[in-house]
N, C-alpha and C. Protein backbone atom coordinates (compact mmCIF):
# COMPACT_ATOMS: atom_id res chain seq x y z
N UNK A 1 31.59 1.61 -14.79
CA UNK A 1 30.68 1.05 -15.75
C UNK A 1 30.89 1.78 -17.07
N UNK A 2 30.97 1.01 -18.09
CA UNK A 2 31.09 1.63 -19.17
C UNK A 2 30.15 2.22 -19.94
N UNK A 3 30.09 2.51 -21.43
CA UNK A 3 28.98 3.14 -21.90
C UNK A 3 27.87 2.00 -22.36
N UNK A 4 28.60 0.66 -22.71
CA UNK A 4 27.67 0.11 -23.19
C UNK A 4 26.69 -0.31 -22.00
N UNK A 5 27.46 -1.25 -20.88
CA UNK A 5 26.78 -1.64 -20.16
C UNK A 5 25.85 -0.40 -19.30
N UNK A 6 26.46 0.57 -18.87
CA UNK A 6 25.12 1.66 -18.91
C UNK A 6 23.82 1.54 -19.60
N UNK A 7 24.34 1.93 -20.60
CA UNK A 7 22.85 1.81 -21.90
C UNK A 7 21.83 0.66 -21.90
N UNK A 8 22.92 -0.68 -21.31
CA UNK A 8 22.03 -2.09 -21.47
C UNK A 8 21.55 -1.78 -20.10
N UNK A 9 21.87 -1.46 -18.71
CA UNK A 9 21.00 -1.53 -17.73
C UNK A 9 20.11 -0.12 -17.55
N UNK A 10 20.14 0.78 -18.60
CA UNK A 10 18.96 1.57 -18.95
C UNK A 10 18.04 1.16 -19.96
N UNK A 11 18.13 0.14 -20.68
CA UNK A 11 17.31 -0.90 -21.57
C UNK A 11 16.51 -1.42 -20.66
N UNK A 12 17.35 -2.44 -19.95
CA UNK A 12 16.58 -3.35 -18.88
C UNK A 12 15.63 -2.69 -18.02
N UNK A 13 15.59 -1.60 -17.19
CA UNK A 13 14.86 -0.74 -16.45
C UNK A 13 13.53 -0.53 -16.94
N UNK A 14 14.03 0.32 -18.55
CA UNK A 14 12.92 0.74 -19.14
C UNK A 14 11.88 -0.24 -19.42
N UNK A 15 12.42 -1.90 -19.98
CA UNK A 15 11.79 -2.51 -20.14
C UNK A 15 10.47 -3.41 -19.08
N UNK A 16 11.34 -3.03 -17.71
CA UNK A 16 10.92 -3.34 -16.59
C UNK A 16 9.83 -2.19 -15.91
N UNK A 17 10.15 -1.17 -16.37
CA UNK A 17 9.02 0.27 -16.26
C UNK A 17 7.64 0.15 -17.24
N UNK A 18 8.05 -0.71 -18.25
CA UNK A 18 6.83 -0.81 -19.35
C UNK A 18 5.50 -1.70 -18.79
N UNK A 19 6.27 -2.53 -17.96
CA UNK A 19 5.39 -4.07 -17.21
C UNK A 19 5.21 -3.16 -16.01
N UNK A 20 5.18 -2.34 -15.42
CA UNK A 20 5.30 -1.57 -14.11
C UNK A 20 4.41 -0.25 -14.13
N UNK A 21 3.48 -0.61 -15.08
CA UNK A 21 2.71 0.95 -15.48
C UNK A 21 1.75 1.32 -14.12
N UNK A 22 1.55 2.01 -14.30
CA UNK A 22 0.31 2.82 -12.71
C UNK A 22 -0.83 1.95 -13.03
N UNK A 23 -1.34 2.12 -13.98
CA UNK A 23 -2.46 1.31 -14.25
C UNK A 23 -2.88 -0.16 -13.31
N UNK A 24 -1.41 -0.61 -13.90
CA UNK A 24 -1.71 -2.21 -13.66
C UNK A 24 -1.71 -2.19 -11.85
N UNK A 25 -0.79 -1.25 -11.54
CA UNK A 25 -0.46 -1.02 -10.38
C UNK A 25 -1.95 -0.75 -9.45
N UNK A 26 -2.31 0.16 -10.11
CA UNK A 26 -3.86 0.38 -9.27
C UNK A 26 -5.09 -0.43 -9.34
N UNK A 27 -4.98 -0.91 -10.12
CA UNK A 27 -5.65 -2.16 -10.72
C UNK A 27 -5.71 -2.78 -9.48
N UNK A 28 -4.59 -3.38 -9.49
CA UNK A 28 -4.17 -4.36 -7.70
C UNK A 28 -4.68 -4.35 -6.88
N UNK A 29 -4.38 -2.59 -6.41
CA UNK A 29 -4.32 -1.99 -5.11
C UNK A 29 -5.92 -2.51 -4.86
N UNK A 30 -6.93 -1.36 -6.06
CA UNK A 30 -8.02 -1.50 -5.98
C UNK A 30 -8.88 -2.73 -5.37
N UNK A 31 -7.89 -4.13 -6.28
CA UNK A 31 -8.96 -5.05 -5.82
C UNK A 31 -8.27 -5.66 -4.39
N UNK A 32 -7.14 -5.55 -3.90
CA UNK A 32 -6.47 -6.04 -3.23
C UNK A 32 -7.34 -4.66 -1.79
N UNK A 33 -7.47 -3.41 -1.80
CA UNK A 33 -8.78 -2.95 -1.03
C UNK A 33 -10.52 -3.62 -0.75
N UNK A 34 -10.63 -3.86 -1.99
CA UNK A 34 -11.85 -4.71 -1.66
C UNK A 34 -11.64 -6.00 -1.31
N UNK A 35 -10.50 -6.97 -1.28
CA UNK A 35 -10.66 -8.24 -0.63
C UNK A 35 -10.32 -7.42 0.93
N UNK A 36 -9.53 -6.76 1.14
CA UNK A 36 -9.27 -6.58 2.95
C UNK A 36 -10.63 -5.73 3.48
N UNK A 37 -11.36 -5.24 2.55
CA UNK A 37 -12.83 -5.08 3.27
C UNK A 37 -13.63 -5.76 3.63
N UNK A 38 -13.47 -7.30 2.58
CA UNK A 38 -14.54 -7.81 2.57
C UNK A 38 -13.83 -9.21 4.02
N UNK A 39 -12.38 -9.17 4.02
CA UNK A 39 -11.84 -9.96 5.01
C UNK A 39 -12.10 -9.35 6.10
N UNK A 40 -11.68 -8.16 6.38
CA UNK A 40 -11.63 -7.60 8.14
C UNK A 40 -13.21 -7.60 7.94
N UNK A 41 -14.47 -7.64 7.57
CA UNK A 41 -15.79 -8.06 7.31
C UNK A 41 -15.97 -8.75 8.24
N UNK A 42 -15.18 -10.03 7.72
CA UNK A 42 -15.36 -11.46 8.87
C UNK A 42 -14.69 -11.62 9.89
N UNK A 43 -14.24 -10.06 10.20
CA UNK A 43 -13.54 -10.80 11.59
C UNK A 43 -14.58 -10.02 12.53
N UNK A 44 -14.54 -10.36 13.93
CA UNK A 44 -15.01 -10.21 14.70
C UNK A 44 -14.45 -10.71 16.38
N UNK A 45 -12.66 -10.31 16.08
CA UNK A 45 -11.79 -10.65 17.60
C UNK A 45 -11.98 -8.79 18.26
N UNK A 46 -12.35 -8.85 19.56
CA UNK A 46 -12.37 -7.87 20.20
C UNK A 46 -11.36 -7.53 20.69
N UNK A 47 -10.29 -7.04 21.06
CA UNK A 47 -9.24 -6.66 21.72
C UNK A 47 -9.31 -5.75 22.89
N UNK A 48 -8.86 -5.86 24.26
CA UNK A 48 -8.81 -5.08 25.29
C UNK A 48 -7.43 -4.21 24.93
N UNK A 49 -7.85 -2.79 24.96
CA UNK A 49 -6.50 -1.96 24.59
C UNK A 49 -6.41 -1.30 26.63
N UNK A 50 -5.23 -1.25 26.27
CA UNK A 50 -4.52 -0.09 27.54
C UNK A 50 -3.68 0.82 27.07
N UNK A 51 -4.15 1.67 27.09
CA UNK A 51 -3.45 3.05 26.56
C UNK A 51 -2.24 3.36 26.56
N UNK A 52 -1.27 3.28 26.19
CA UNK A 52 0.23 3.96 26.86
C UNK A 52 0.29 4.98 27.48
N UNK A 53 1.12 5.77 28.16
CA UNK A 53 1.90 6.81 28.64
C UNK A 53 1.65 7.52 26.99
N UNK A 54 1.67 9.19 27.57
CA UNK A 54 0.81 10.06 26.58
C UNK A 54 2.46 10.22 26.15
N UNK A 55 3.51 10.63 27.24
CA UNK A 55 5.08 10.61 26.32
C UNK A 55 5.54 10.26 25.18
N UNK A 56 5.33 8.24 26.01
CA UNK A 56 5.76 7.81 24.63
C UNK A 56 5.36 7.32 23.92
N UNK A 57 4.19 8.14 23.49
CA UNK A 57 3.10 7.78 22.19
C UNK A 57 3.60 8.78 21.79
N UNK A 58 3.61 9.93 21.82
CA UNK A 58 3.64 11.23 21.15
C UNK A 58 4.87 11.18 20.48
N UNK A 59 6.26 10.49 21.59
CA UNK A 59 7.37 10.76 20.57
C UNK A 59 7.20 9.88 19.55
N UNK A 60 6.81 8.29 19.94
CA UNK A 60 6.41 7.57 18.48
C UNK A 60 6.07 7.78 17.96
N UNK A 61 4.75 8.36 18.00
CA UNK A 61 3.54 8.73 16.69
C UNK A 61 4.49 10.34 15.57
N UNK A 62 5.13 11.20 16.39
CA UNK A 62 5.69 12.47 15.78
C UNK A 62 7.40 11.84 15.16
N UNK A 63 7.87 11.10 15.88
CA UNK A 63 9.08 10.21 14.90
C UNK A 63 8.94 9.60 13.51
N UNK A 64 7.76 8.41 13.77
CA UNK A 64 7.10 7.94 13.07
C UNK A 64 6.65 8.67 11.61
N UNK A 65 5.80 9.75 12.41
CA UNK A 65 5.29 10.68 11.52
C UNK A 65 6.93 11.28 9.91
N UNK A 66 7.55 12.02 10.92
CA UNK A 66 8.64 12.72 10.21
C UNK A 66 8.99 11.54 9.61
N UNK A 67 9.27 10.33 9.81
CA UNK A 67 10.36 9.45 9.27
C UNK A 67 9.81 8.64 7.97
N UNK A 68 8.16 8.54 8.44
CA UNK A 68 7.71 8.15 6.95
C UNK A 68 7.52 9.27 5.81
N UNK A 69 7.17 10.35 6.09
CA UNK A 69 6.97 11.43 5.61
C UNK A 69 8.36 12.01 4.61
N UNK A 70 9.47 12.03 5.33
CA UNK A 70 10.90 11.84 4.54
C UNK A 70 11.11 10.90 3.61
N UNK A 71 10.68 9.32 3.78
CA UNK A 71 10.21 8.40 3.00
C UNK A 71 9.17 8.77 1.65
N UNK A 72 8.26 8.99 2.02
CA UNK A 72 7.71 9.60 1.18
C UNK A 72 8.17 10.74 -0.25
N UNK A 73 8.59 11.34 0.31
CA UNK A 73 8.91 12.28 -0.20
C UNK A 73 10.41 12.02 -0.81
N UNK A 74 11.36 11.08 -0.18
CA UNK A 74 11.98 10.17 -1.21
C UNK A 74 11.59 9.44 -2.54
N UNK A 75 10.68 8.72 -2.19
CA UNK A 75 9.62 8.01 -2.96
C UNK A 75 8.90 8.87 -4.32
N UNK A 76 8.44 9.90 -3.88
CA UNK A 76 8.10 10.22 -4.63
C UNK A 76 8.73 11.20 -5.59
N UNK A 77 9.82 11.86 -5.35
CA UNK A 77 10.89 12.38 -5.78
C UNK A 77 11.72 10.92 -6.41
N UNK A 78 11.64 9.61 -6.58
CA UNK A 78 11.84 8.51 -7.54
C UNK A 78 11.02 8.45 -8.62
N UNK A 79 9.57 8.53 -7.95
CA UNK A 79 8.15 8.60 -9.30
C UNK A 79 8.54 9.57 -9.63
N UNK A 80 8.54 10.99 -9.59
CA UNK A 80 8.55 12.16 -10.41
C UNK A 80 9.86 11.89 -11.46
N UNK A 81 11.20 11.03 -11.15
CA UNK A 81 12.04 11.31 -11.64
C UNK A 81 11.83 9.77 -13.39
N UNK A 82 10.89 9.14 -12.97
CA UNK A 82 10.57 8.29 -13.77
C UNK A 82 9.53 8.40 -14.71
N UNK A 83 8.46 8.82 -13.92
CA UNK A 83 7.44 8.76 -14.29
C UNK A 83 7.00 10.47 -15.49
N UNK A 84 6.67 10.71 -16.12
CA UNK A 84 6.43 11.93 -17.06
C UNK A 84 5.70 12.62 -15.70
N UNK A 85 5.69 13.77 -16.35
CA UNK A 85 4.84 14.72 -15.59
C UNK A 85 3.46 14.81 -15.61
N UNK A 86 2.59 14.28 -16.59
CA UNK A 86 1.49 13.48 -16.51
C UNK A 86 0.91 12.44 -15.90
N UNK A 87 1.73 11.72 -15.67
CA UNK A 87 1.33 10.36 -14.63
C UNK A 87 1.74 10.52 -13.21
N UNK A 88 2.60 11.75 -13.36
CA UNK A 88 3.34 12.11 -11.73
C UNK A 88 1.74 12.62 -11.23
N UNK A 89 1.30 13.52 -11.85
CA UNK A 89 0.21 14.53 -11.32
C UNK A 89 -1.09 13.10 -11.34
N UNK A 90 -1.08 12.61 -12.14
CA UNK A 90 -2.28 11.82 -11.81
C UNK A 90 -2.13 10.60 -10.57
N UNK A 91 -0.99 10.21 -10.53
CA UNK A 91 -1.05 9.93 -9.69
C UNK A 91 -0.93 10.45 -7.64
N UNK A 92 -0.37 11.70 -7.93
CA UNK A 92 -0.09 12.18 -6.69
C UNK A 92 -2.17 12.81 -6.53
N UNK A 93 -2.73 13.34 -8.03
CA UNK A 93 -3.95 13.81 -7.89
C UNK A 93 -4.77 12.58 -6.76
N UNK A 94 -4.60 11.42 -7.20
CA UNK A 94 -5.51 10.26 -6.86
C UNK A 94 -5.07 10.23 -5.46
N UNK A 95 -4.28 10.21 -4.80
CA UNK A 95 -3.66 10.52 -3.65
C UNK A 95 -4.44 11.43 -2.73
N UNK A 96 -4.47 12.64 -3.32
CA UNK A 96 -5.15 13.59 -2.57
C UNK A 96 -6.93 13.12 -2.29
N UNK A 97 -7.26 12.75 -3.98
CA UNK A 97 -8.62 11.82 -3.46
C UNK A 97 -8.58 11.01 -2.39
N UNK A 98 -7.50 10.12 -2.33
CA UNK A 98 -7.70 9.00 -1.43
C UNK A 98 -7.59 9.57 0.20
N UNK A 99 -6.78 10.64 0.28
CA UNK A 99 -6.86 11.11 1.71
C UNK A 99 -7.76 11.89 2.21
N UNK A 100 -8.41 12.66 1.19
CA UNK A 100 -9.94 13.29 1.37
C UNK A 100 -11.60 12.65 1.81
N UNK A 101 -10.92 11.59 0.76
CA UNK A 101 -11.88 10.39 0.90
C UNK A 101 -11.95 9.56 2.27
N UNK A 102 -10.96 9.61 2.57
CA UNK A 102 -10.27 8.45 3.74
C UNK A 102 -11.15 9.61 4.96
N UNK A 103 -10.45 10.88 4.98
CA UNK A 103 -10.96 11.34 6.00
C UNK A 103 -12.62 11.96 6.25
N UNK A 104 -12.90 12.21 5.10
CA UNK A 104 -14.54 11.60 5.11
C UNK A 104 -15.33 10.96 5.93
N UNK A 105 -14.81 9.49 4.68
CA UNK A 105 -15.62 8.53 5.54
C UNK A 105 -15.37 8.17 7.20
N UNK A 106 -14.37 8.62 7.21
CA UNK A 106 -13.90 8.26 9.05
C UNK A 106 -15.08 9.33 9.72
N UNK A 107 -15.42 10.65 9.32
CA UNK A 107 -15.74 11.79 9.52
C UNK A 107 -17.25 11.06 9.81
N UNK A 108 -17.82 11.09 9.20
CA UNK A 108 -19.17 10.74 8.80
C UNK A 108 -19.42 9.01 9.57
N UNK A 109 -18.64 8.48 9.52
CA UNK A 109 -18.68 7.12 10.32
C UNK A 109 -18.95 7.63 11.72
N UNK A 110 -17.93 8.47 12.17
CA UNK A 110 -17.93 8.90 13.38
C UNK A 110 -19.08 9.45 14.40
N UNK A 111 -19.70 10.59 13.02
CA UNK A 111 -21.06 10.93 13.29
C UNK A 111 -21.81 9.93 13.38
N UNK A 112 -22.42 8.95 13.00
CA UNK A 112 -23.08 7.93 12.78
C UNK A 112 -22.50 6.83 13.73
N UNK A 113 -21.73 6.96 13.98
CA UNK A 113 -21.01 5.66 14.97
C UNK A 113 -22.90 5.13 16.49
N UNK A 114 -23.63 5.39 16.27
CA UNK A 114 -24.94 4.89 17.15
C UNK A 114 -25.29 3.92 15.76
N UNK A 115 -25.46 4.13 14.60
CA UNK A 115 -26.03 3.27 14.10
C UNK A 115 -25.34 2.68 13.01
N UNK A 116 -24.11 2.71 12.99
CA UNK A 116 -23.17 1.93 11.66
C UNK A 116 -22.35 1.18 12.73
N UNK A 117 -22.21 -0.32 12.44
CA UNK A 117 -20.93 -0.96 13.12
C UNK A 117 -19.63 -0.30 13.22
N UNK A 118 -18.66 -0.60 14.73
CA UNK A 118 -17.63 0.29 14.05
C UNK A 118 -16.49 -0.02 13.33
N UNK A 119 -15.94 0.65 12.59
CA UNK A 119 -14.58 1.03 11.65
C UNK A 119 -13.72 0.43 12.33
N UNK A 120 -12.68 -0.37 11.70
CA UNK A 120 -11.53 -0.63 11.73
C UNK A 120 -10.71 -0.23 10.94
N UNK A 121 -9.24 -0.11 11.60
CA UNK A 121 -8.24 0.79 10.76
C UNK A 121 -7.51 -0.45 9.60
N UNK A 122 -7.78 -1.58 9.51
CA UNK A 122 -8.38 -2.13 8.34
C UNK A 122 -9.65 -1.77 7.36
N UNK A 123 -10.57 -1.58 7.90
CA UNK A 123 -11.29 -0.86 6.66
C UNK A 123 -11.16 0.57 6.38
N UNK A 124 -10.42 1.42 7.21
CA UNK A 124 -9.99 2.77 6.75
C UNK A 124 -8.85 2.72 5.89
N UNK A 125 -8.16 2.12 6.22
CA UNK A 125 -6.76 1.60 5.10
C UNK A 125 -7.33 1.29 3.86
N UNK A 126 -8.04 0.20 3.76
CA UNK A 126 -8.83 -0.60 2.35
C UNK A 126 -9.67 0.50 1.72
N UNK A 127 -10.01 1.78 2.62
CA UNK A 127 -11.01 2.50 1.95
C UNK A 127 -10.10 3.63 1.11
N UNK A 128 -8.59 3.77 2.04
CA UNK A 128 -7.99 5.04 1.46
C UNK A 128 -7.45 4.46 -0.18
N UNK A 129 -6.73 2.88 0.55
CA UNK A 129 -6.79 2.88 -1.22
C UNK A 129 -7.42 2.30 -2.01
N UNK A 130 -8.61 2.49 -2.05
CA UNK A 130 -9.73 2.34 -2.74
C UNK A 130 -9.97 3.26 -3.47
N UNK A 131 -10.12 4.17 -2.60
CA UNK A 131 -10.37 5.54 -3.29
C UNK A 131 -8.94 5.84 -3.76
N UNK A 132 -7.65 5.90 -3.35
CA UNK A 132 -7.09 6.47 -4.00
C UNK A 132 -6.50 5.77 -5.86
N UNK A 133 -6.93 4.38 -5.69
CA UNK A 133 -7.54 3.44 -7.32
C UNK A 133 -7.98 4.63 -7.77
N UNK A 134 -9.86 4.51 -7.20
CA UNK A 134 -10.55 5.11 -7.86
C UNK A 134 -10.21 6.63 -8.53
N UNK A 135 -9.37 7.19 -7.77
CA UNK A 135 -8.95 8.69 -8.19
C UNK A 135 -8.23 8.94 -8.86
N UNK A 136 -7.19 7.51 -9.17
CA UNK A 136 -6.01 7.97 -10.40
C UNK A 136 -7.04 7.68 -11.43
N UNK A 137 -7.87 6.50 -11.25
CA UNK A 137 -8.65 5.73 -12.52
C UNK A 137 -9.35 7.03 -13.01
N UNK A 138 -10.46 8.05 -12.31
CA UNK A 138 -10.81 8.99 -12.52
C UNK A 138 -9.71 10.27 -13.16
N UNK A 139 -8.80 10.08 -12.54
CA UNK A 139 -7.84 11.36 -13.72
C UNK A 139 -7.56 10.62 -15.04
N UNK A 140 -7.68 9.06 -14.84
CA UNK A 140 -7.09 8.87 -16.20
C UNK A 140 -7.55 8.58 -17.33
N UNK A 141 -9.42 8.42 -16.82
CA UNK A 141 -10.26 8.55 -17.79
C UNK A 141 -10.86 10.24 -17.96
N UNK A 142 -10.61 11.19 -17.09
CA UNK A 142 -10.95 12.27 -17.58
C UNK A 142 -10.34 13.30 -17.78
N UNK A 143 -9.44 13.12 -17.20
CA UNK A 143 -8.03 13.75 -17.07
C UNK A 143 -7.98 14.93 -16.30
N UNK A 144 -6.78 15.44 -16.84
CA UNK A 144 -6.25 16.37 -15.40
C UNK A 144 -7.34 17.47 -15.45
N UNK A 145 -7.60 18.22 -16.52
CA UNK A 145 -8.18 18.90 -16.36
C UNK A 145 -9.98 19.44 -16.62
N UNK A 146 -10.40 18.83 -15.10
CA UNK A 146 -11.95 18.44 -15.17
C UNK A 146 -12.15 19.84 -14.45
């Protein structure tokens, strides 16, 4: 690739990074959390579970684990390499909200599980990124350093 066409598909990117801001991005997420709250709401299919073998759950769930986690951390080693170091931190900040948050409310549901309907891992999903919206939105109206 030469120099020009380099430069033009670092044009194009950038231009494509401008329409691609966090903002708009969380924006989404946010409301795209409150429609799957307000959907898994209306459901009401019961499912009979049977447990697997404790084996091969464990190697799934610990494969699983490492393999998204490497993902991740791909991923976000892409944002850091795009994104300024300001929007890296606000967004990884909102993150940490959202998993604090997430484990919370599971926390406190749990306790309460005699008198709150129960949780689905649809509304724990919709709640993590809910909150984790709400937590970039919160760094980015008050910023990093509250």
């Amino acid at each position: 690739m030469n120099a020009l066409e380099k430069k033009t598909h670092q044009g194009l990117w950038r231009r494509m990074c401008k329409w691609l801001k966090p903002d708009w991005i969380f924006l989404f997420l946010l409301a795209a959390s409150v429609l799957l709250l307000v959907l898994s709401g209306t459901k009401t299919e019961v499912r009979s579970f049977e447990p697997p073998p404790l084996f091969p759950k464990l190697a799934l769930l610990i494969g699983a684990m490492i393999a998204m986690s490497a993902i991740a951390t791909f991923g976000a080693k892409l944002d850091r390499k795009h994104l300024d170091d300001y929007m890296f931190q606000m967004v990884a900040n909102g993150a940490v909200i959202g998993i604090v948050t997430t484990l919370f409310v599971n926390m406190l549901w749990q306790i309460a599980s005699d008198i709150l309907p129960p949780i689905t891992n649809d509304d724990l999903i919709a709640v993590m990124i809910g909150s984790w919206s709400l937590g970039y939105f919160f760094y980015r109206w008050r910023g990093l350093n509250i």
